[in-house]
Protein backbone atom coordinates (compact mmCIF):
# COMPACT_ATOMS: atom_id res chain seq x y z
CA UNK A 1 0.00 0.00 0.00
CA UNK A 2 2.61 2.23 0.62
CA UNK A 3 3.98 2.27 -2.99
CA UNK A 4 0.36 2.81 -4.19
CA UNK A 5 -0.10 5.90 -1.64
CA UNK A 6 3.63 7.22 -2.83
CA UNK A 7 3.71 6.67 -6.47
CA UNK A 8 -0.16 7.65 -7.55
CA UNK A 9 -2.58 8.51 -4.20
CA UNK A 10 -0.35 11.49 -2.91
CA UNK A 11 0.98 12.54 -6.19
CA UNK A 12 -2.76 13.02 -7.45
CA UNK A 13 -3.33 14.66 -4.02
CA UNK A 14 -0.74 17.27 -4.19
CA UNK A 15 -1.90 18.06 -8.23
CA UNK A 16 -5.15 18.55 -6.86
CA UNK A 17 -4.12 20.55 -3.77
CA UNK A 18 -2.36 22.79 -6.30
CA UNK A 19 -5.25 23.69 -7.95
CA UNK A 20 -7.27 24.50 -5.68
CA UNK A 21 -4.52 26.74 -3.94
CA UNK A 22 -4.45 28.50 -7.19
CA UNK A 23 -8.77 28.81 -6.93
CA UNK A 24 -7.99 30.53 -3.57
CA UNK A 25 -5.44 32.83 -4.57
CA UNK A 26 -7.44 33.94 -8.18
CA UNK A 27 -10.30 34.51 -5.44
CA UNK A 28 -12.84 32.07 -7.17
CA UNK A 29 -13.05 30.14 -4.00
CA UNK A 30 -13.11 31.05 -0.13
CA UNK A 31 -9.54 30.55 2.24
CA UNK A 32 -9.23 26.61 2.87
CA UNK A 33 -7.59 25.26 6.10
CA UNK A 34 -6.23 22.37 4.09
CA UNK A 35 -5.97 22.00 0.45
CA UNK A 36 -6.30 18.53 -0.02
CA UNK A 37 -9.48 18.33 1.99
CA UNK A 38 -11.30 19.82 -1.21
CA UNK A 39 -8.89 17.85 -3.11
CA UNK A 40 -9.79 14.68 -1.83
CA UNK A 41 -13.31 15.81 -2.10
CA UNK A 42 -13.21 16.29 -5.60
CA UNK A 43 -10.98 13.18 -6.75
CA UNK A 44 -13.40 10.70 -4.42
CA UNK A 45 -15.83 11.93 -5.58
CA UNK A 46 -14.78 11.85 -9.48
CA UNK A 47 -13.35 8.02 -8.74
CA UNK A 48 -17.16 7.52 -7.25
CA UNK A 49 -18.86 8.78 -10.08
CA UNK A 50 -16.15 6.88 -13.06
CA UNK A 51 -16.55 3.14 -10.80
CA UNK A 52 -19.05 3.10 -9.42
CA UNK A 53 -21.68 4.38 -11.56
CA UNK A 54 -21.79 2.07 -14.66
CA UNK A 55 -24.00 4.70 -16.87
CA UNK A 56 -21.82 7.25 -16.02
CA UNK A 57 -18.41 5.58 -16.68
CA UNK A 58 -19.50 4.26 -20.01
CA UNK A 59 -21.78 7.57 -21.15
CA UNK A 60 -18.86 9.18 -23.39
CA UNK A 61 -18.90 8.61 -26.95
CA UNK A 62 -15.71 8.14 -29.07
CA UNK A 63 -15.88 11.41 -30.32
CA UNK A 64 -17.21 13.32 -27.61
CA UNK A 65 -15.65 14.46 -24.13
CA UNK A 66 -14.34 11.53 -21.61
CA UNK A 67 -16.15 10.28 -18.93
CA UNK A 68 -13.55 11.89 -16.72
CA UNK A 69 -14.32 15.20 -18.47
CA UNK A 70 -18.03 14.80 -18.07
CA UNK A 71 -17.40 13.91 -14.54
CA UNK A 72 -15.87 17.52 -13.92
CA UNK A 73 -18.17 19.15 -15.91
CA UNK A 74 -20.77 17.79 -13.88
CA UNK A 75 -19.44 17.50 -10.28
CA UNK A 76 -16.57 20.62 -10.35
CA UNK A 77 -19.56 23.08 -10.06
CA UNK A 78 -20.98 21.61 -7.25
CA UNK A 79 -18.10 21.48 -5.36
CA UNK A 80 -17.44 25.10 -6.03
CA UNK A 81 -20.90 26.27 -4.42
CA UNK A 82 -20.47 24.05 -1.76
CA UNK A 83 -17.42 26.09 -0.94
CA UNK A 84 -18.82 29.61 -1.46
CA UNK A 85 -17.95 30.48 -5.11
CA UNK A 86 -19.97 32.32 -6.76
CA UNK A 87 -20.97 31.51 -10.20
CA UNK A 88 -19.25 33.64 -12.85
């Protein structure tokens, strides 16, 4: 497990924690205490949508977006009101 967590899980973490530290300093989102709490929040809940919603995983059409990309499309503006953003 440790391999797994240091060679994908925390990797994908930190990407994710970057991003959203770069939300907070543009101003699109509120001041987090931790980073990677949205972070985690978002990737879970992208992971939940891609395996373990078989519609949803297999919705995206060879030439159309991913399922990953429909995943943020869908679930990345949710997130973002959760946390206070205002739509723009």
């Amino acid at each position: 497990m440790s391999r797994l967590r240091s060679a994908i899980i925390q990797p994908v973490r930190d990407r994710a924690a970057a991003v959203v530290r770069r939300a907070v300093a543009r101003g699109d989102i509120p001041p987090l205490q931790d980073a990677h709490v949205l972070a985690d929040l978002v990737v879970g809940s992208m992971v939940s949508r891609l395996f373990l919603t078989p519609d949803a995983a297999h919705s995206g059409s060879t030439d159309g977006p991913s399922s990953g990309e429909a995943a943020i499309r869908e679930l990345l503006p949710f997130l973002l009101r959760a946390l206070g953003a205002q739509p723009g």
